[in-house]
PDB file of N, CA and C in Angstrom:
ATOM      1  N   UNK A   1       0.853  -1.167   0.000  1.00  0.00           N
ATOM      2  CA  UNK A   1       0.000   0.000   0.000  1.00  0.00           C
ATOM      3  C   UNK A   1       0.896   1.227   0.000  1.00  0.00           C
ATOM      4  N   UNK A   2       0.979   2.271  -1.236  1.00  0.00           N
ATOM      5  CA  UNK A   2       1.728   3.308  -1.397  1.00  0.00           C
ATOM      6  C   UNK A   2       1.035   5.069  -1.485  1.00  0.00           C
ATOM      7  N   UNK A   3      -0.669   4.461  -1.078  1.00  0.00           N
ATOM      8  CA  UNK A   3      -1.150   5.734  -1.168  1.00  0.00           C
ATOM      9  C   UNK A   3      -2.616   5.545  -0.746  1.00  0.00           C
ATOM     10  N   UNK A   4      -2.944   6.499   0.447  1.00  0.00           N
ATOM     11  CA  UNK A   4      -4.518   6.843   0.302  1.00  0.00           C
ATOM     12  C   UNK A   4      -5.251   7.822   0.491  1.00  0.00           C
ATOM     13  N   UNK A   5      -6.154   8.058  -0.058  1.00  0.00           N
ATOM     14  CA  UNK A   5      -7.097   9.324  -0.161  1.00  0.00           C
ATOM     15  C   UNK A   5      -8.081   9.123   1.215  1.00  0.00           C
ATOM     16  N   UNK A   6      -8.404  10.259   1.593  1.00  0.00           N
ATOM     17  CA  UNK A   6      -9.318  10.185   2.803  1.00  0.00           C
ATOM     18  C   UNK A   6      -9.774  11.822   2.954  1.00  0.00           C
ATOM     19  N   UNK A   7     -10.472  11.744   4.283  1.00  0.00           N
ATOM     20  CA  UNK A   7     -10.775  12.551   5.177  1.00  0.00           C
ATOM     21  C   UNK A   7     -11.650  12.657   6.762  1.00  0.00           C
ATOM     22  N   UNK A   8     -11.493  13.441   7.138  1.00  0.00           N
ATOM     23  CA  UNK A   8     -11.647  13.413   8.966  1.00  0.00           C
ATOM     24  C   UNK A   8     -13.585  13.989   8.616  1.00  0.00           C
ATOM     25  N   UNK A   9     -14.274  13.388   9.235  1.00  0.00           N
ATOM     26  CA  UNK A   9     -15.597  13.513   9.764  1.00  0.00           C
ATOM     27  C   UNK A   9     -15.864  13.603  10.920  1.00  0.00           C
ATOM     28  N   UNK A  10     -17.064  14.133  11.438  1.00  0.00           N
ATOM     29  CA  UNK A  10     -17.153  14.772  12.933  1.00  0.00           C
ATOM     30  C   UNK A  10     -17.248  13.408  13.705  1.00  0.00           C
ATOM     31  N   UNK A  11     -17.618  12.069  13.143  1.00  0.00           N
ATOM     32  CA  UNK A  11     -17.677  10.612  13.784  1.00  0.00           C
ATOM     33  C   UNK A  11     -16.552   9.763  13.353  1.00  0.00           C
ATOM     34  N   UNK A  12     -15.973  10.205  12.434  1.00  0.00           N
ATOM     35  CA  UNK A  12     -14.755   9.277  11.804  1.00  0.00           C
ATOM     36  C   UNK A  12     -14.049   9.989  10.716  1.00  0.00           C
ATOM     37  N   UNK A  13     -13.481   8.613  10.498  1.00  0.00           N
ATOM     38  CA  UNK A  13     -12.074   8.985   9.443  1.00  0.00           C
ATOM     39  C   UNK A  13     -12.826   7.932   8.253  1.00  0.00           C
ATOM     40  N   UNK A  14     -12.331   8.824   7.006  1.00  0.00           N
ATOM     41  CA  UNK A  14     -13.084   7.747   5.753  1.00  0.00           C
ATOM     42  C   UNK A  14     -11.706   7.720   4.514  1.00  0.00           C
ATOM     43  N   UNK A  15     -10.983   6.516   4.692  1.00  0.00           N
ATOM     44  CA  UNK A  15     -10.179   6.084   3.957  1.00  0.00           C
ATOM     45  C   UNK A  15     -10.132   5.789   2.513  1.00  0.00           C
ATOM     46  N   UNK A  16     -10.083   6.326   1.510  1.00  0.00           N
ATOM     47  CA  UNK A  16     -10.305   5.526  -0.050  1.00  0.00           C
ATOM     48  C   UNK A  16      -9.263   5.433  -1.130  1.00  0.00           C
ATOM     49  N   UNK A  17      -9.563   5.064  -2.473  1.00  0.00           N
ATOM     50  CA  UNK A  17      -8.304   5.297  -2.962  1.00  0.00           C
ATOM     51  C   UNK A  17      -7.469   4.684  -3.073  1.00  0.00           C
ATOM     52  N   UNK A  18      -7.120   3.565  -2.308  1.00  0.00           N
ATOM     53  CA  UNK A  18      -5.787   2.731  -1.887  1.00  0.00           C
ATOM     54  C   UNK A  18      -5.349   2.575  -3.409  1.00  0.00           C
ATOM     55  N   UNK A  19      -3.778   2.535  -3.310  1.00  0.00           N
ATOM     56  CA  UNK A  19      -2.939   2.361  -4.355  1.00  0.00           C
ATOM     57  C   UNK A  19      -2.092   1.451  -3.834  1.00  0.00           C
ATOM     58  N   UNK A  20      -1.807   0.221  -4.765  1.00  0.00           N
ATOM     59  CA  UNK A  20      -1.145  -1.003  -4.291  1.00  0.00           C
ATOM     60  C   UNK A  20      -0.259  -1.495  -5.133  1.00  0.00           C
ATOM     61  N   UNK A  21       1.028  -1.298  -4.815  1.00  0.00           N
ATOM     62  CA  UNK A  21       2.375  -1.850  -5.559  1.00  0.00           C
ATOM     63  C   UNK A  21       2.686  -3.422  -5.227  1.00  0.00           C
ATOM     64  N   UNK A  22       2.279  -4.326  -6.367  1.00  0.00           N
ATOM     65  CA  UNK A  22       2.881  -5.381  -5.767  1.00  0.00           C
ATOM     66  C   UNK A  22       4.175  -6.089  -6.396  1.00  0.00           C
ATOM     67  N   UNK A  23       4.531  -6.979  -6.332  1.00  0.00           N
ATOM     68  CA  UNK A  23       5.390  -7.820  -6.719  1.00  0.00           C
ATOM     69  C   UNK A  23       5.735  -8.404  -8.304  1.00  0.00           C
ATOM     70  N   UNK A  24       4.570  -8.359  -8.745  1.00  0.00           N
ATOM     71  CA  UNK A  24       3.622  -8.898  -9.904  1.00  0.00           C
ATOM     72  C   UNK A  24       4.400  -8.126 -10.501  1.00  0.00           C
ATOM     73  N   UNK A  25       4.630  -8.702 -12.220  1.00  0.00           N
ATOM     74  CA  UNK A  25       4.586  -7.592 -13.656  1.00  0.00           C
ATOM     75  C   UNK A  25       3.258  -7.336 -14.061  1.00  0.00           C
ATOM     76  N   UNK A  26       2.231  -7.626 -13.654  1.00  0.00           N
ATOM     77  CA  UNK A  26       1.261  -7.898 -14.922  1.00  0.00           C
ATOM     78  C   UNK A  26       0.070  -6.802 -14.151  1.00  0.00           C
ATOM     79  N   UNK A  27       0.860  -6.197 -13.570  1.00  0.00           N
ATOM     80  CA  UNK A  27      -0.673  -5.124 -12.948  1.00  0.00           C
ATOM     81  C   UNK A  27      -1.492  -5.613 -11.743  1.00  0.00           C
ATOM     82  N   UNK A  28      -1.512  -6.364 -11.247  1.00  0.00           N
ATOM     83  CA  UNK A  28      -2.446  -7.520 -10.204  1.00  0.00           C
ATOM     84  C   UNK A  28      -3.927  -6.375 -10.355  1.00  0.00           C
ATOM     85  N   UNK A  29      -3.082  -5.375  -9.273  1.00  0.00           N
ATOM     86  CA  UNK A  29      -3.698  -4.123  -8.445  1.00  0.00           C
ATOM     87  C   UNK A  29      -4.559  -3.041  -9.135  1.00  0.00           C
ATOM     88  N   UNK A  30      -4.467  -3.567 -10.492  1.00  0.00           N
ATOM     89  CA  UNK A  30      -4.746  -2.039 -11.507  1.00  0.00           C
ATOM     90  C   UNK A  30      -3.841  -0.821 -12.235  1.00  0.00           C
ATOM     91  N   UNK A  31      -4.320  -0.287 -12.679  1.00  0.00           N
ATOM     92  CA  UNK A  31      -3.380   0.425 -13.385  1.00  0.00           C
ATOM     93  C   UNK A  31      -2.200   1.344 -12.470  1.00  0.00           C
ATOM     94  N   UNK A  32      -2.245   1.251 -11.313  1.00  0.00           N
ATOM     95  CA  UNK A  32      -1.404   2.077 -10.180  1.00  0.00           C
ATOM     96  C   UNK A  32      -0.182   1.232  -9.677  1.00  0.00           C
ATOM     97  N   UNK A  33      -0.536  -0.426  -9.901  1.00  0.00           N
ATOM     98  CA  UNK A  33       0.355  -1.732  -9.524  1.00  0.00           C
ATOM     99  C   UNK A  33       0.909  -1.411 -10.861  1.00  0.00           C
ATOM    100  N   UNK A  34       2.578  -0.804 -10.127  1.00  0.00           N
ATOM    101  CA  UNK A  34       3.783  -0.885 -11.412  1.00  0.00           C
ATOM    102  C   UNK A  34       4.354  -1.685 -10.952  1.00  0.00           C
ATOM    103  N   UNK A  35       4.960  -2.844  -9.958  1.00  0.00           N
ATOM    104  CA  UNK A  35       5.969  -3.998  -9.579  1.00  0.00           C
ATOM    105  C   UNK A  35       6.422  -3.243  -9.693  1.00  0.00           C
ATOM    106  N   UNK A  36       7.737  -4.213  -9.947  1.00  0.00           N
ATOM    107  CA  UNK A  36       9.386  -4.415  -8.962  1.00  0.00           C
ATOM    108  C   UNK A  36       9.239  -2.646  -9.023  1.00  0.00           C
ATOM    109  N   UNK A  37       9.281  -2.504 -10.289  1.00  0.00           N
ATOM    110  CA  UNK A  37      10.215  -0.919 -10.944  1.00  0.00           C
ATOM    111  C   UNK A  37       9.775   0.268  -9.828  1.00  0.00           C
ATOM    112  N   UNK A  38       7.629  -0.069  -9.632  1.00  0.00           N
ATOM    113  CA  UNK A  38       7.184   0.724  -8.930  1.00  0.00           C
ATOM    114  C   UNK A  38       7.426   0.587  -7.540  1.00  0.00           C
ATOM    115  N   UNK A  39       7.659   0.068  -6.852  1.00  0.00           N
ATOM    116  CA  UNK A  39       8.644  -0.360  -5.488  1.00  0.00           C
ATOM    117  C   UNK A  39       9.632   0.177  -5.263  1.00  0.00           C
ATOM    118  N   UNK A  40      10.649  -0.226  -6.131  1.00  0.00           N
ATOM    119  CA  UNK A  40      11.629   0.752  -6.266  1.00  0.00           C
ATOM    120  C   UNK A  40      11.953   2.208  -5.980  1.00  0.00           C
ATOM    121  N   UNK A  41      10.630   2.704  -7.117  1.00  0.00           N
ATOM    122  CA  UNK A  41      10.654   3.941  -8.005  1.00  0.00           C
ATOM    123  C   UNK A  41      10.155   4.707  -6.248  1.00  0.00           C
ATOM    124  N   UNK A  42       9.283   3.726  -5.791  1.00  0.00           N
ATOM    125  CA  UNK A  42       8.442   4.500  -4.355  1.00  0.00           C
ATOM    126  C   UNK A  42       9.525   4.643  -3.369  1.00  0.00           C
ATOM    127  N   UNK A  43      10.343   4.272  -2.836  1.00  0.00           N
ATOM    128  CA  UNK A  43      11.047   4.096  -2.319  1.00  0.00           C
ATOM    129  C   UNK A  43      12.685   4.663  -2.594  1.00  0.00           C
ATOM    130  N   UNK A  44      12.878   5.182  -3.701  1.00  0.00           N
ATOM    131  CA  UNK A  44      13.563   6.187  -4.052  1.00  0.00           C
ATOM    132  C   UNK A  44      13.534   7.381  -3.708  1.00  0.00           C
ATOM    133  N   UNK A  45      12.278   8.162  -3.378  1.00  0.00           N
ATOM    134  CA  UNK A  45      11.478   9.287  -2.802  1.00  0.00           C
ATOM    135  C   UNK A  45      11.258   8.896  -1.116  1.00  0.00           C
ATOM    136  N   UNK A  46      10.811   8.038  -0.470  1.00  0.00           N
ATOM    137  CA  UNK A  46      10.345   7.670   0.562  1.00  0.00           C
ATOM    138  C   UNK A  46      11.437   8.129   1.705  1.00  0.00           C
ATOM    139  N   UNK A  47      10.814   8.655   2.497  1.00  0.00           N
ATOM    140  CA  UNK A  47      11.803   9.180   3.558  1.00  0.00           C
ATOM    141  C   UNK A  47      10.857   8.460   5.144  1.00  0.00           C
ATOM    142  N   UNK A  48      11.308   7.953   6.224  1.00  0.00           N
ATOM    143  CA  UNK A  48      10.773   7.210   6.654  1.00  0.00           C
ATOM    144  C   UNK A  48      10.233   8.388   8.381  1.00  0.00           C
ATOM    145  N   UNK A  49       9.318   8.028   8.544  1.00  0.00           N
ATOM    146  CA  UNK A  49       8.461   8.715   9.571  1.00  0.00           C
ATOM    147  C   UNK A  49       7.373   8.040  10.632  1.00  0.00           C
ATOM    148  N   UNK A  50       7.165   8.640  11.777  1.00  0.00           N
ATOM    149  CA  UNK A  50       6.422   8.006  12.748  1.00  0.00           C
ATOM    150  C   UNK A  50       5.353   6.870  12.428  1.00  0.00           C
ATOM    151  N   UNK A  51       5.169   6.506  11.193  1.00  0.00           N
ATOM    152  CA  UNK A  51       3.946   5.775  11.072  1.00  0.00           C
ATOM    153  C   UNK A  51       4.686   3.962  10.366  1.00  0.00           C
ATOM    154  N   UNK A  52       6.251   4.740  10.058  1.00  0.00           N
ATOM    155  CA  UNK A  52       7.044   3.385   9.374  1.00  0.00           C
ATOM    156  C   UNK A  52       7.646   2.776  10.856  1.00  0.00           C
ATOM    157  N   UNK A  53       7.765   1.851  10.089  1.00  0.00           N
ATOM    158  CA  UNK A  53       8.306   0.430  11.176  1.00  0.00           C
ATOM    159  C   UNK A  53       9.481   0.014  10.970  1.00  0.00           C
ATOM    160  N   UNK A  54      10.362   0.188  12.119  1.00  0.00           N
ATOM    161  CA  UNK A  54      11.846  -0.269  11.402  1.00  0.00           C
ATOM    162  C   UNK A  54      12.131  -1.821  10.747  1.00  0.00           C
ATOM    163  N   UNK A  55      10.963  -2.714  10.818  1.00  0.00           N
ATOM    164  CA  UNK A  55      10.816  -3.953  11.061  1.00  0.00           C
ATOM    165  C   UNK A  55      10.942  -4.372   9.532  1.00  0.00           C
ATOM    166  N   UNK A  56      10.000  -3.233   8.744  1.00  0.00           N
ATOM    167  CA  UNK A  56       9.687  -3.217   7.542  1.00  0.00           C
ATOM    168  C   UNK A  56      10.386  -3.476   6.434  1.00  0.00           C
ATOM    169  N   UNK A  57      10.398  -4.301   5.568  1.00  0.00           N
ATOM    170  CA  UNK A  57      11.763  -4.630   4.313  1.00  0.00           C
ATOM    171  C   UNK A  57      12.160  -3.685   3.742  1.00  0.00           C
ATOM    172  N   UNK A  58      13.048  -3.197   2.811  1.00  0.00           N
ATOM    173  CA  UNK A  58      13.138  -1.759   1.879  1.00  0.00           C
ATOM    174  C   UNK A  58      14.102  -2.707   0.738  1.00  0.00           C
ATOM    175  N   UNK A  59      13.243  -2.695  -0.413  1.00  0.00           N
ATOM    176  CA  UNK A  59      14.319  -3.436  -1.394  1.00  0.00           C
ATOM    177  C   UNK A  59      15.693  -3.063  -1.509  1.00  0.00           C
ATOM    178  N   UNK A  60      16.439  -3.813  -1.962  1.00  0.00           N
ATOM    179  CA  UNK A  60      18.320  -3.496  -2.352  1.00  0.00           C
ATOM    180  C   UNK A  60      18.014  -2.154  -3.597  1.00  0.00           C
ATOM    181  N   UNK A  61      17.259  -2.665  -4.314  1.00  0.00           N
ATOM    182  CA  UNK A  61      17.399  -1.305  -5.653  1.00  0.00           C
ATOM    183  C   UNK A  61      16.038  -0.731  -5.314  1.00  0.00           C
ATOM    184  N   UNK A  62      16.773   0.457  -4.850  1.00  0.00           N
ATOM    185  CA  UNK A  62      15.456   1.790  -4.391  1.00  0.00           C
ATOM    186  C   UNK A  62      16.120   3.014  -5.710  1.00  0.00           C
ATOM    187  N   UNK A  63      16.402   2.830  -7.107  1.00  0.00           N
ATOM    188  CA  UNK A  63      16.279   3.199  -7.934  1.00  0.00           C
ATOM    189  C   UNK A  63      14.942   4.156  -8.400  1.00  0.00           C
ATOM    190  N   UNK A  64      15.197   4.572  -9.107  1.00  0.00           N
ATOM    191  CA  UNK A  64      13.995   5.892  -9.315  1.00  0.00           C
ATOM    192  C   UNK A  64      13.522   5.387 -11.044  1.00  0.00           C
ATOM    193  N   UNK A  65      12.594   4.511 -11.194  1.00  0.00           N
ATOM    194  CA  UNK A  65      12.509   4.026 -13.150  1.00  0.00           C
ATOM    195  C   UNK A  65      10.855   5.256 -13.405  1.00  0.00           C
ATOM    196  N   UNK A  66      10.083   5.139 -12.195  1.00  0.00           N
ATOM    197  CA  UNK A  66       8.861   5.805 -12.257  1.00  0.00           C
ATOM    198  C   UNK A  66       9.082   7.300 -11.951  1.00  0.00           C
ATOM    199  N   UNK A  67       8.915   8.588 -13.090  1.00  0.00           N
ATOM    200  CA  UNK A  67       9.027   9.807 -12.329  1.00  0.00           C
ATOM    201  C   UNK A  67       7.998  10.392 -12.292  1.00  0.00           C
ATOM    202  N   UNK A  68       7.490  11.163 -11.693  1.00  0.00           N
ATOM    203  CA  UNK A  68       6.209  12.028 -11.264  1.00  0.00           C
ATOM    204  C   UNK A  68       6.001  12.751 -12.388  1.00  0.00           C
ATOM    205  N   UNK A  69       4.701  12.783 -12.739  1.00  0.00           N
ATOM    206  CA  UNK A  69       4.232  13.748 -14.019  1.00  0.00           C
ATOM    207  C   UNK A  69       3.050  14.599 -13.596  1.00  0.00           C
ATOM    208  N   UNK A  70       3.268  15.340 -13.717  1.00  0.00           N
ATOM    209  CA  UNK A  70       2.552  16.999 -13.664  1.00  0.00           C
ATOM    210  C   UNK A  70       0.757  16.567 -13.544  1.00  0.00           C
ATOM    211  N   UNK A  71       0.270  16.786 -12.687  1.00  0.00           N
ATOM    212  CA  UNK A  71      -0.842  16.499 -12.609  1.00  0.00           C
ATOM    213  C   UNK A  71      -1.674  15.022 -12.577  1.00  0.00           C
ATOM    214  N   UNK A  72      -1.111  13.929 -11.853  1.00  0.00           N
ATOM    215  CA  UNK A  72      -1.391  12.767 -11.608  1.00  0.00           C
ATOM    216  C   UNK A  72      -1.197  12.760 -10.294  1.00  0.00           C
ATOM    217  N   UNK A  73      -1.063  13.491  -9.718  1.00  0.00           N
ATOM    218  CA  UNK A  73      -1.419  13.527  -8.417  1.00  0.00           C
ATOM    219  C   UNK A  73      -2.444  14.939  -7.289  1.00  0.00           C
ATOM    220  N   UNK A  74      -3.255  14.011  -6.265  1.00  0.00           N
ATOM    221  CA  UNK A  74      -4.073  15.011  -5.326  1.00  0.00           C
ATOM    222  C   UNK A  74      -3.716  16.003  -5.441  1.00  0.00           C
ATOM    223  N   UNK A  75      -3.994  17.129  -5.002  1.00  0.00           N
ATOM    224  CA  UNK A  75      -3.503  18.249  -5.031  1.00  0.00           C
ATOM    225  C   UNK A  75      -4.497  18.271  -3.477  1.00  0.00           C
ATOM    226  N   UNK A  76      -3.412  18.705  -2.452  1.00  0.00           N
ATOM    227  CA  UNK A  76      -3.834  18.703  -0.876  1.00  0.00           C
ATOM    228  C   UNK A  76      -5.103  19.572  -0.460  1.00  0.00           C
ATOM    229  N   UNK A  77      -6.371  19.477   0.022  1.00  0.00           N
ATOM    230  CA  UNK A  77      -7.369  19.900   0.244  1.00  0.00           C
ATOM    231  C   UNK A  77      -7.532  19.664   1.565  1.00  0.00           C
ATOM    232  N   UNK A  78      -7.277  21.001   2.835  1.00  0.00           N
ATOM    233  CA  UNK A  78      -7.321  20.708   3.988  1.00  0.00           C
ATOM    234  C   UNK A  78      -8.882  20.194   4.618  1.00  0.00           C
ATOM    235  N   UNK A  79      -8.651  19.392   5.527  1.00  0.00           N
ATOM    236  CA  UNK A  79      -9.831  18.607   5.661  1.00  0.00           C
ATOM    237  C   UNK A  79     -10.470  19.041   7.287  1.00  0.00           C
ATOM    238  N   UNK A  80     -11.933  19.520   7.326  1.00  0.00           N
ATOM    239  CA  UNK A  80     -12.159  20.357   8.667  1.00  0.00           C
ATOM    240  C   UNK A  80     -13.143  19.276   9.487  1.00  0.00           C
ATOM    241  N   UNK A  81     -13.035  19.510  10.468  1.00  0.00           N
ATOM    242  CA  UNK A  81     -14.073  18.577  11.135  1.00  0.00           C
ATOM    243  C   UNK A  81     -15.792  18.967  11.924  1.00  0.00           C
ATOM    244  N   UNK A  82     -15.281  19.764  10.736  1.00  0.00           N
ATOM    245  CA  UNK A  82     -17.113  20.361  10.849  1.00  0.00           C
ATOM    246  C   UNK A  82     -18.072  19.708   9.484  1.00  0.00           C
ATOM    247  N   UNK A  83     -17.661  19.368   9.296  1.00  0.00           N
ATOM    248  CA  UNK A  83     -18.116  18.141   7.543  1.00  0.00           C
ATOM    249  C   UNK A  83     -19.514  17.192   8.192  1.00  0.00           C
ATOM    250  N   UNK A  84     -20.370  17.011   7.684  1.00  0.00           N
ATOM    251  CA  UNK A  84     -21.662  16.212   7.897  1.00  0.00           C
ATOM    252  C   UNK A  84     -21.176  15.014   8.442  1.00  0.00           C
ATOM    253  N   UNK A  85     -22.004  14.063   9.070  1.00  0.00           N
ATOM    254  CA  UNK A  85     -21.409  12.608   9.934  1.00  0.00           C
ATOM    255  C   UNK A  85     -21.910  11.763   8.895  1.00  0.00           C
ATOM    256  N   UNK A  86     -20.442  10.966   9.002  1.00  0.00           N
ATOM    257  CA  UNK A  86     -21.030   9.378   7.933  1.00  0.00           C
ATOM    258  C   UNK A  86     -21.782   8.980   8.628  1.00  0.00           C
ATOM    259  N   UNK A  87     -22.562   8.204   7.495  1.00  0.00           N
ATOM    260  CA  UNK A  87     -23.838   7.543   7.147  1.00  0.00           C
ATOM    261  C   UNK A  87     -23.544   6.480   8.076  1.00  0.00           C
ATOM    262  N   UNK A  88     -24.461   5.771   8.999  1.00  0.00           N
ATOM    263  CA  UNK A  88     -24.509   5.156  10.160  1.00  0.00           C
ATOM    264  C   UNK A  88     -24.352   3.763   9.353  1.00  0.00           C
ATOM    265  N   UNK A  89     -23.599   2.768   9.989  1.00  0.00           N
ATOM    266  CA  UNK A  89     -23.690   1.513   9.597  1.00  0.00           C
ATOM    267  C   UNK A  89     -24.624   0.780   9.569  1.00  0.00           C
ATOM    268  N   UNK A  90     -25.014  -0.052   8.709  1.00  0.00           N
ATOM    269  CA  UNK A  90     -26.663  -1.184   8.527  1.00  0.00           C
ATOM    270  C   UNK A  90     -25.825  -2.320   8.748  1.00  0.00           C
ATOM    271  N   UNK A  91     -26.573  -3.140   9.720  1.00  0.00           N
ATOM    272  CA  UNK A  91     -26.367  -4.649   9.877  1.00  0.00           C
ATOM    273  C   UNK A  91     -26.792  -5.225   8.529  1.00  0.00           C
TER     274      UNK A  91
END
């Protein structure tokens, strides 16, 4: 997991989006699953912070093959916690 979209609600947090790099050549994950290269490429950029685990693997080639292109990514939208309450869960 290399990415997710969300935001804070006055009852919760609503997670979406997930972007998933796996192992695979063949896409497993969708068009966002680049393998090895995209692993790599993530981890070339990745600087490690309170939420990483020292426990965690980091491949030998943290090479850069994937580069960022101009508008394929969020553009940050601060998130307030005055926003309507998610929709209550149904059994």
């Amino acid at each position: 997991l290399c990415d997710l979209q969300g935001g804070f609600y006055k009852n919760g947090i609503v997670l979406t989006d997930p972007a998933i790099i796996s192992s695979n050549e063949d896409g497993t994950y969708g068009p966002t699953d680049l393998g090895p290269t995209g692993i790599s490429s993530f981890f070339s950029r990745h600087r490690c912070n309170e939420y990483c685990s020292k426990d965690w693997i980091v491949p030998r080639d943290c090479n850069r093959y994937h580069h960022r292109n101009k508008g394929t990514s969020m553009i940050h939208v601060s998130t307030q916690y005055d926003r309507n309450a998610m929709s209550p869960r149904h059994a």
